[in-house]
N, C-alpha and C. Protein backbone atom coordinates (compact mmCIF):
# COMPACT_ATOMS: atom_id res chain seq x y z
N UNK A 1 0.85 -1.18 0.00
CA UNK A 1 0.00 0.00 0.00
C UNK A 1 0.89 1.23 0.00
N UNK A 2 0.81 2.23 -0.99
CA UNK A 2 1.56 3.56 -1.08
C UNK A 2 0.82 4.30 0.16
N UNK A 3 1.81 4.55 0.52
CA UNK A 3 1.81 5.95 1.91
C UNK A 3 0.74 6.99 1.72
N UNK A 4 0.26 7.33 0.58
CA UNK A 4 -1.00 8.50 0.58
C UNK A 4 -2.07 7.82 0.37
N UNK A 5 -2.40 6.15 0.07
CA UNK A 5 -3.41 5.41 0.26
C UNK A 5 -3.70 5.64 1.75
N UNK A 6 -2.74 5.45 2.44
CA UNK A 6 -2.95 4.92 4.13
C UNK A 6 -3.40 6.05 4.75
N UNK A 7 -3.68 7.18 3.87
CA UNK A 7 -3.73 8.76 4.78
C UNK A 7 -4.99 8.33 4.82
N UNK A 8 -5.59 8.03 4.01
CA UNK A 8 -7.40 8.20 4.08
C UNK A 8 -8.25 7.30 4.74
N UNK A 9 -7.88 6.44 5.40
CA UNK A 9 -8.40 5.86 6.56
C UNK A 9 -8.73 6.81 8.06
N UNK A 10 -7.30 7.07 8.02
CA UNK A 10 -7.18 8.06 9.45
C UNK A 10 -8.11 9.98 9.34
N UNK A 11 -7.87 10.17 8.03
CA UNK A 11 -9.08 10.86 8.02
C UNK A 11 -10.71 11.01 8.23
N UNK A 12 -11.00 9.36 7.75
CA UNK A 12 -12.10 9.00 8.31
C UNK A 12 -12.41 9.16 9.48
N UNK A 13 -11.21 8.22 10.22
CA UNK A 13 -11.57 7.95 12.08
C UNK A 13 -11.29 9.46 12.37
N UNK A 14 -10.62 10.52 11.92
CA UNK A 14 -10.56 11.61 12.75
C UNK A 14 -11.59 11.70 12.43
N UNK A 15 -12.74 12.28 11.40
CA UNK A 15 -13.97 12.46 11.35
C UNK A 15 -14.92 12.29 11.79
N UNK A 16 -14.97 11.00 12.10
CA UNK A 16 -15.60 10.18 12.57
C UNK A 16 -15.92 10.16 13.91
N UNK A 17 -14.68 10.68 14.64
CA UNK A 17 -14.77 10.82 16.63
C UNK A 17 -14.67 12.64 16.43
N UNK A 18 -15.20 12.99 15.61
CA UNK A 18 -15.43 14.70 16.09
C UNK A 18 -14.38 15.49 15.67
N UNK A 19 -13.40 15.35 15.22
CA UNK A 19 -12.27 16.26 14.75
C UNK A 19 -13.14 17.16 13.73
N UNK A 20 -12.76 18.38 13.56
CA UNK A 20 -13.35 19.84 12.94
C UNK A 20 -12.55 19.38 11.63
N UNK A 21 -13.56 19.29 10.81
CA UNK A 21 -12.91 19.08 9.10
C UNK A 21 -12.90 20.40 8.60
N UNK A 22 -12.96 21.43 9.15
CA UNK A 22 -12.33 22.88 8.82
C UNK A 22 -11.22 23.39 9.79
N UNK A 23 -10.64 22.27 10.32
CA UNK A 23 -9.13 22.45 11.42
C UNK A 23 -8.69 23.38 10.60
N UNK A 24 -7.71 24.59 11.03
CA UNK A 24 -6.81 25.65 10.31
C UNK A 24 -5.52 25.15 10.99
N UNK A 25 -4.15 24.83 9.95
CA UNK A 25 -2.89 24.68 10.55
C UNK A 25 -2.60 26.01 11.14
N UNK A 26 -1.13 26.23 11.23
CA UNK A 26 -0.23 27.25 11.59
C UNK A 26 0.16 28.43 10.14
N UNK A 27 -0.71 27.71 9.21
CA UNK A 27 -0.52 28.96 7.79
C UNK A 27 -1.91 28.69 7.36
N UNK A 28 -2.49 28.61 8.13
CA UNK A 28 -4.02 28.91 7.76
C UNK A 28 -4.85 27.87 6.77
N UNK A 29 -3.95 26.88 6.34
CA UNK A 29 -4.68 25.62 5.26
C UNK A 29 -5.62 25.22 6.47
N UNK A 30 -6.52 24.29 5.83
CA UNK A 30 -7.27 23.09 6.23
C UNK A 30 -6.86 21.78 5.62
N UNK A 31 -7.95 20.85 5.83
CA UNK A 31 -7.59 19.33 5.64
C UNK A 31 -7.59 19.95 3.64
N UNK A 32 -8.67 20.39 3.31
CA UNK A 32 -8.91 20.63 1.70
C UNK A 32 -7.92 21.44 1.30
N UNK A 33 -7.19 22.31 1.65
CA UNK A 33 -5.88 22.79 0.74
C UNK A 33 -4.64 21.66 0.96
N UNK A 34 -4.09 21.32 1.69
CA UNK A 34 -3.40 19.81 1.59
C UNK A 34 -3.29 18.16 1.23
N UNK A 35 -4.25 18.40 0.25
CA UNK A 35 -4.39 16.76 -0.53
C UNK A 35 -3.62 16.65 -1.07
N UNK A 36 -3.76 15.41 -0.87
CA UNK A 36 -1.50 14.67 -1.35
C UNK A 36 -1.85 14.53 -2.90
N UNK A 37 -0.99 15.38 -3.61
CA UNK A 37 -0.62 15.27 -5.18
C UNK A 37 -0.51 13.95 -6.10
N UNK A 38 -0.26 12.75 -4.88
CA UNK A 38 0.07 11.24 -5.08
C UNK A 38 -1.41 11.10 -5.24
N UNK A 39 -2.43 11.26 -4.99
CA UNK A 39 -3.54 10.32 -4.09
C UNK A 39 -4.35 11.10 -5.02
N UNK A 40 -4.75 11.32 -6.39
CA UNK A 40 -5.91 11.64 -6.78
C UNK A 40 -6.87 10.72 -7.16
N UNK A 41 -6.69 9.47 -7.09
CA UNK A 41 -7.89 8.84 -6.90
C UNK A 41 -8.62 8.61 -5.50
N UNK A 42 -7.72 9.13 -5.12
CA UNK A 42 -8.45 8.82 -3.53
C UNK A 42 -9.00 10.06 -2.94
N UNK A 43 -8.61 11.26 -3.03
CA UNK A 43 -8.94 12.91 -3.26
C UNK A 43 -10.28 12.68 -3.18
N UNK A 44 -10.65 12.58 -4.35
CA UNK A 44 -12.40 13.14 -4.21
C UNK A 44 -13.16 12.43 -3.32
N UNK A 45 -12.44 11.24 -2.30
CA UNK A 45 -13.73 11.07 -1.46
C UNK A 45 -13.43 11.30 -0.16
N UNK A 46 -12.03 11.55 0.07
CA UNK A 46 -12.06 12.89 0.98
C UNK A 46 -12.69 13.75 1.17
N UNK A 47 -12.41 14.67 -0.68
CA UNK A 47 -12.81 15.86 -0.11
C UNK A 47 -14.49 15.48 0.08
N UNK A 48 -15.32 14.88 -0.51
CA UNK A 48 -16.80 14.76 -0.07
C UNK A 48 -16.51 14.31 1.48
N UNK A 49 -16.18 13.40 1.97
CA UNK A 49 -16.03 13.25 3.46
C UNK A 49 -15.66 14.60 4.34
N UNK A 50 -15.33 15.15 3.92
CA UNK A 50 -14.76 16.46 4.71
C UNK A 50 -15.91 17.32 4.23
N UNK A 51 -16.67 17.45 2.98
CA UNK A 51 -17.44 18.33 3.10
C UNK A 51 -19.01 18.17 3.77
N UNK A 52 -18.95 16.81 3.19
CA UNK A 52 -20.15 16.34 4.29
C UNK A 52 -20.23 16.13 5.67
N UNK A 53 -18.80 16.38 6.36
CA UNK A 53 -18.97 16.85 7.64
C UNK A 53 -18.87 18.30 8.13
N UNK A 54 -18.43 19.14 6.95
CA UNK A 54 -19.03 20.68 7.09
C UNK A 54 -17.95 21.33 6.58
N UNK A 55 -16.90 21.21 6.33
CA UNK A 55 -15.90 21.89 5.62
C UNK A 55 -16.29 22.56 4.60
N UNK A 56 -15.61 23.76 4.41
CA UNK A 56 -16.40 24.49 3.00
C UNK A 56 -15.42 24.37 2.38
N UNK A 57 -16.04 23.91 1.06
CA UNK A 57 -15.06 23.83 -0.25
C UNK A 57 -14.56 25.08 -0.50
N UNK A 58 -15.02 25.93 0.01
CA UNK A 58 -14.43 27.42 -0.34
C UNK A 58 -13.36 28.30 0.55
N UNK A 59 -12.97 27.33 1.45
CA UNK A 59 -12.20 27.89 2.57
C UNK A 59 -10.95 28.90 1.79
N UNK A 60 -10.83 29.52 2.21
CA UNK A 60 -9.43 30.86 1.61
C UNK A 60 -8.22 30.14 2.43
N UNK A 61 -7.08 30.16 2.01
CA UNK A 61 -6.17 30.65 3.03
C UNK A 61 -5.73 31.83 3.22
N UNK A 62 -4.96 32.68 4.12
CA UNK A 62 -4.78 33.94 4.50
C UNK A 62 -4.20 34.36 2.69
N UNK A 63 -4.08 34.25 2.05
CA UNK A 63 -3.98 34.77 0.95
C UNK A 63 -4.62 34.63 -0.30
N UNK A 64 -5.86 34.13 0.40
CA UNK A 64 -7.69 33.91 -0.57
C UNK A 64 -7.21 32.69 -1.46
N UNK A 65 -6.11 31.94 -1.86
CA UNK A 65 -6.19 31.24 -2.35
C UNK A 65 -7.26 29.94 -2.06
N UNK A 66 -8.14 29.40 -2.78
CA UNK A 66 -8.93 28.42 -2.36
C UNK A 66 -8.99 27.02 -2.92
N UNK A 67 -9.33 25.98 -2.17
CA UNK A 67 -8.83 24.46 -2.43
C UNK A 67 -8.43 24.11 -4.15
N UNK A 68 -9.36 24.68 -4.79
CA UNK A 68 -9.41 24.18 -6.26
C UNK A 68 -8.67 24.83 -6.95
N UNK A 69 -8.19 26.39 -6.27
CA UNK A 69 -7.03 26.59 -7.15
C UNK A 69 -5.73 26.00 -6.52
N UNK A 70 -5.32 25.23 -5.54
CA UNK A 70 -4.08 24.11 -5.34
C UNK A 70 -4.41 23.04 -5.91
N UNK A 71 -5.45 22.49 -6.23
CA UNK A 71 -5.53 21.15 -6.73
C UNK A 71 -5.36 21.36 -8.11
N UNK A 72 -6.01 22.53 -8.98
CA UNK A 72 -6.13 22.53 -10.30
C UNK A 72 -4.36 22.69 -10.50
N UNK A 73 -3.47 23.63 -9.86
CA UNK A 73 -1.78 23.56 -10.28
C UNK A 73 -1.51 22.34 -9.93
N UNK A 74 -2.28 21.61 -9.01
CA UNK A 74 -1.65 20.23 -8.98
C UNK A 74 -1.52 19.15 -10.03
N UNK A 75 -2.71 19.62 -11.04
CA UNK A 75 -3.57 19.12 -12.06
C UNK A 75 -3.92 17.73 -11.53
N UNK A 76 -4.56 18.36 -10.54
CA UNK A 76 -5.37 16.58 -10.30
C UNK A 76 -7.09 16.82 -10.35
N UNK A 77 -7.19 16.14 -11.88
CA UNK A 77 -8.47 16.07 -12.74
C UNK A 77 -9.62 15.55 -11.39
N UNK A 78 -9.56 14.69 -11.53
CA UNK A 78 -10.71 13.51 -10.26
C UNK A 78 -10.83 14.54 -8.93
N UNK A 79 -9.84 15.04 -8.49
CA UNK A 79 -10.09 16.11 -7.44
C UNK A 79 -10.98 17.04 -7.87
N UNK A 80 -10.62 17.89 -8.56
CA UNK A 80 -10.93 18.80 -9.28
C UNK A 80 -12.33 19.18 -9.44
N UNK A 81 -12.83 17.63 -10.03
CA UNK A 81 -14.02 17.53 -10.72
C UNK A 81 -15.17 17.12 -9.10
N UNK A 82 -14.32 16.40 -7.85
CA UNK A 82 -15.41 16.37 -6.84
C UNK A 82 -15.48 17.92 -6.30
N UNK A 83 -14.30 18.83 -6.43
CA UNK A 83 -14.85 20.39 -6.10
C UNK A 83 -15.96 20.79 -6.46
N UNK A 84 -15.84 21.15 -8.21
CA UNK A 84 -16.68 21.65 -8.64
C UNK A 84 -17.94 21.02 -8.26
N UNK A 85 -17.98 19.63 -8.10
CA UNK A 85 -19.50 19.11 -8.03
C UNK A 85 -20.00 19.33 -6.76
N UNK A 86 -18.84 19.64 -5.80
CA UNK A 86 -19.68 20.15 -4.59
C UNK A 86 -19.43 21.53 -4.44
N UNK A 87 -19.12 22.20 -5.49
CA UNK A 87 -20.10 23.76 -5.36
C UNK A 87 -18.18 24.69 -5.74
N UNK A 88 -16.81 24.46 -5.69
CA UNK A 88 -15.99 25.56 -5.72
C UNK A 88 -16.24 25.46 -7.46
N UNK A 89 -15.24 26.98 -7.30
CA UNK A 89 -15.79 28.08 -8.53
C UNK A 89 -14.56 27.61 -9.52
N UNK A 90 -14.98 27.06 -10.77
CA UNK A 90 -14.17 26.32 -11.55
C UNK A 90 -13.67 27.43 -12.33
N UNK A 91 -13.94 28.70 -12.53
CA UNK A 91 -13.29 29.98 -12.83
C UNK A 91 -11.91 30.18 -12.12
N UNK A 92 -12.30 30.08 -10.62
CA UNK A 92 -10.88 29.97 -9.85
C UNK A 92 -9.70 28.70 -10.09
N UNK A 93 -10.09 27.57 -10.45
CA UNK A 93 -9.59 26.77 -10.95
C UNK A 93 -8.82 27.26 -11.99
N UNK A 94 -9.45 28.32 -13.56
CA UNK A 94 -8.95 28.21 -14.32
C UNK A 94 -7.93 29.04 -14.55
N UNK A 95 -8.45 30.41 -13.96
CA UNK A 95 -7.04 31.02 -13.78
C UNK A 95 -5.87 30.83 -12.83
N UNK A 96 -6.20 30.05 -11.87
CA UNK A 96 -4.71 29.34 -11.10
C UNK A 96 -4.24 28.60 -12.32
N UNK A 97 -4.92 27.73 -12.55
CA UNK A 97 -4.02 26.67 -13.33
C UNK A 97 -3.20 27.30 -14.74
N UNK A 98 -3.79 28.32 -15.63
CA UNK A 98 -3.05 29.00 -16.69
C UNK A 98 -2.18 30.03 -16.00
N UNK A 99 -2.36 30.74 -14.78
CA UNK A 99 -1.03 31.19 -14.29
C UNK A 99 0.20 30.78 -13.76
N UNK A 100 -0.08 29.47 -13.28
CA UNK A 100 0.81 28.63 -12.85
C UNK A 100 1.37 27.75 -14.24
N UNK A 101 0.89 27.60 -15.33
CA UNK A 101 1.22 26.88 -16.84
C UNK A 101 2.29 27.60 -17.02
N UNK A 102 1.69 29.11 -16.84
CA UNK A 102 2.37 29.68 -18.28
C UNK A 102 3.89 30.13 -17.64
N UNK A 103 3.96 30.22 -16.10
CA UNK A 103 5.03 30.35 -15.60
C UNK A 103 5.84 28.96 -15.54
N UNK A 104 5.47 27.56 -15.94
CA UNK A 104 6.28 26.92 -15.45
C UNK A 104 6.26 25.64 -16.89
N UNK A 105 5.88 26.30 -17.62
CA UNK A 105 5.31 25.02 -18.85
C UNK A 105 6.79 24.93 -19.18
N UNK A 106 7.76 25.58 -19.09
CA UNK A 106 8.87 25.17 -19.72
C UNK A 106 9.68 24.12 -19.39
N UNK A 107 9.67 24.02 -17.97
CA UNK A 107 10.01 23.03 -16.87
C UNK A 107 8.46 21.93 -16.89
N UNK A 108 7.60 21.81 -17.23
CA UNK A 108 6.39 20.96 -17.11
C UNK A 108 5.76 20.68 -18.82
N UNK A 109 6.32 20.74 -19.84
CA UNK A 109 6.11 20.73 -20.55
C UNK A 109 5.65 19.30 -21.62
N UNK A 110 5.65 18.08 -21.01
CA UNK A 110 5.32 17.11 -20.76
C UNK A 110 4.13 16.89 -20.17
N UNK A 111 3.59 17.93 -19.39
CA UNK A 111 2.01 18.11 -18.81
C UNK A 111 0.90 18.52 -19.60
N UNK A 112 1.28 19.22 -21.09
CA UNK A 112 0.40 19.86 -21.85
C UNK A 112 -0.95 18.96 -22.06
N UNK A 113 -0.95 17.84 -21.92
CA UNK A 113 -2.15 17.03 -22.35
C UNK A 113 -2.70 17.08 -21.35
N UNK A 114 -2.17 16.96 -19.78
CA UNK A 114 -2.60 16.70 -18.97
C UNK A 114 -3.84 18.39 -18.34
N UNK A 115 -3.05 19.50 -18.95
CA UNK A 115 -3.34 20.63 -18.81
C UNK A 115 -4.57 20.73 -19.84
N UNK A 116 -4.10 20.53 -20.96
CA UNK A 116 -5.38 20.74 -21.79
C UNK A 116 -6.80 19.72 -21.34
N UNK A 117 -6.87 18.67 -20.54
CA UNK A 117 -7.90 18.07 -20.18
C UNK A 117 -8.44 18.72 -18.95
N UNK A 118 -7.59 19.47 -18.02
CA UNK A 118 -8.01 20.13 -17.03
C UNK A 118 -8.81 21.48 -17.16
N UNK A 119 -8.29 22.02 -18.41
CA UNK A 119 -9.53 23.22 -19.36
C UNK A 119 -10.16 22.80 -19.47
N UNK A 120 -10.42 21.59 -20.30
CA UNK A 120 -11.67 21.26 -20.98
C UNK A 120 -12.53 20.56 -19.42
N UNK A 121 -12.11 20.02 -18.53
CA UNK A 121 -13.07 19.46 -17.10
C UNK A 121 -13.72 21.06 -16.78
N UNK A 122 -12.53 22.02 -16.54
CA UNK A 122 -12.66 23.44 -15.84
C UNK A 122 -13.77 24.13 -16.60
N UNK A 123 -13.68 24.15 -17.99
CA UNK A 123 -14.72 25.07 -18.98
C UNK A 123 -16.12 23.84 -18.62
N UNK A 124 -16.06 22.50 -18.45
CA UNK A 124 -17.97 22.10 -18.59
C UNK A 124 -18.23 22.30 -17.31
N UNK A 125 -17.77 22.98 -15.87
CA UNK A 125 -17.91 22.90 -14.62
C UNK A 125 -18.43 24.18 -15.28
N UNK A 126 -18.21 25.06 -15.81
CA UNK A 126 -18.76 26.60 -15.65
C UNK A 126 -17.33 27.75 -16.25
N UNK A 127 -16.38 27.22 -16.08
CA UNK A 127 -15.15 28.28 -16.58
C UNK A 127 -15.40 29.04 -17.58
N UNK A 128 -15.70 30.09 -17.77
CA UNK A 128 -15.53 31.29 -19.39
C UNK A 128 -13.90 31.56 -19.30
N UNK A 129 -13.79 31.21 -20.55
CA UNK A 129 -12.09 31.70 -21.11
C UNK A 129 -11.93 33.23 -21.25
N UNK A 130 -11.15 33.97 -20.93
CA UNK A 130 -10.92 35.05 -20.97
C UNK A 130 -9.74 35.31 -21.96
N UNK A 131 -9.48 36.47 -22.57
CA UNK A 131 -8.67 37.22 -22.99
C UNK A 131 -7.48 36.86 -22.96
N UNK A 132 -7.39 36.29 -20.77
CA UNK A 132 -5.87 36.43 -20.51
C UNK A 132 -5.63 35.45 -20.66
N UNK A 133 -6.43 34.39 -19.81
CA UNK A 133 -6.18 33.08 -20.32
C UNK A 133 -5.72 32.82 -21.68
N UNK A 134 -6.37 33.17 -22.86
CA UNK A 134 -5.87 32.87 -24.02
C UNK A 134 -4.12 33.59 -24.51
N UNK A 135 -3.87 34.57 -23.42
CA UNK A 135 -2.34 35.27 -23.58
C UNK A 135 -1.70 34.17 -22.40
N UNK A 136 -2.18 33.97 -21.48
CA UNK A 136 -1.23 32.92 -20.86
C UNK A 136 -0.88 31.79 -21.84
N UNK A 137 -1.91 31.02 -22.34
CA UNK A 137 -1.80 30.07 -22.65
C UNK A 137 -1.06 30.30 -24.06
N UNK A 138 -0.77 31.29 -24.67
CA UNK A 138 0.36 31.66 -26.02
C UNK A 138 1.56 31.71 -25.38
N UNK A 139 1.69 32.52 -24.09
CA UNK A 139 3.09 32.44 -23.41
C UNK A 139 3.91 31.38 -23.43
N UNK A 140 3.12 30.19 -22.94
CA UNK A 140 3.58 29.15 -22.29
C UNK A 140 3.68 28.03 -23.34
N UNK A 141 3.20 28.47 -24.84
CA UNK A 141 3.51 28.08 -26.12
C UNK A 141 3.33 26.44 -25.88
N UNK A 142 2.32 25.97 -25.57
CA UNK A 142 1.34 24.63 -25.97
C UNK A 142 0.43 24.88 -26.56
N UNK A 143 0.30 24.21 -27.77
CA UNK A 143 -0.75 24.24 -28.79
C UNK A 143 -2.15 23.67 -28.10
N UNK A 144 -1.75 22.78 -27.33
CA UNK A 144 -2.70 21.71 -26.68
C UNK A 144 -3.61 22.83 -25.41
N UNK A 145 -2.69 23.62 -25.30
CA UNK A 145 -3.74 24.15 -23.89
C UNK A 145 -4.40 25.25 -24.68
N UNK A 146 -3.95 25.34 -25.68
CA UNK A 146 -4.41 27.25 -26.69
C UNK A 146 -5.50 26.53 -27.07
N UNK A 147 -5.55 24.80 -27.53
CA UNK A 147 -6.61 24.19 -28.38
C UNK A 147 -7.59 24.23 -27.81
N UNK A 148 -7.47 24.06 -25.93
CA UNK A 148 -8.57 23.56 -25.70
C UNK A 148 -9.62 24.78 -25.21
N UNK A 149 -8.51 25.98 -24.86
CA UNK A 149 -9.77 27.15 -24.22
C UNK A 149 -10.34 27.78 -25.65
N UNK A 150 -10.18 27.04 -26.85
CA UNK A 150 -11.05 27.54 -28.32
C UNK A 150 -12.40 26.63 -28.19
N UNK A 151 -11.99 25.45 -27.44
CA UNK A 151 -13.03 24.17 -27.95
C UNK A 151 -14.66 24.99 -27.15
């Protein structure tokens, strides 16, 4: 069993005996801005476990960033997609994820497919492409991510 399988048990039992699924660390995350990057199949039933015990998918950290824009730079699709379905703003998704592309596609550039499927999840949740988006996504010079905020 990989090590970020074994996390999601113990999330349960904390849940389960009363632990606050909107706990704030020492930099202001909760359980939903720290999902392990390893574990996106296992992600979305966290995050429903955490939201169905009251956590808001919308929690900020002290610098408004919110869960779905760390998961969308994470590009973890299956996460992603249990946000949006329990209510975060797949707009916020889309501009984290093309600001974080276009700064790092050079070094991640091997991700372009993976990026262009995360537009196309982000745009049927509700995302409108903007302007900038379409200048990020020329920056960061993938055809694949320019393709998909046209589709």
């Amino acid at each position: 069993m990989r090590s970020c399988d074994a996390v999601a048990p113990w999330r349960y039992h904390a849940l389960a005996h009363g632990v606050d699924p909107g706990l704030v660390d020492s930099e202001g995350a909760t359980p939903l801005h720290v999902l392990n990057d390893a574990a996106d199949t296992v992600n979305p039933e966290i995050v429903r476990a955490l939201t169905r015990a009251g956590a808001s998918i919308n929690a900020p950290l002290p610098s408004g960033m919110q869960p779905i824009e760390l998961a969308a730079r994470k590009v973890l699709p299956t996460t992603v997609a249990a946000m949006v379905e329990l209510g975060a703003d797949p707009a916020r998704g889309l501009d984290a994820l093309l600001a974080w592309w276009a700064v790092g596609a050079t070094f991640n550039a091997y991700r372009a497919a993976a990026v262009a499927d995360m537009v196309g999840l982000l745009r049927a949740g509700g995302a409108a492409v903007s302007q900038r988006h379409r200048e990020l996504a020329a920056q960061a010079g993938a055809s694949e991510v320019e393709t998909a905020l046209r589709r």
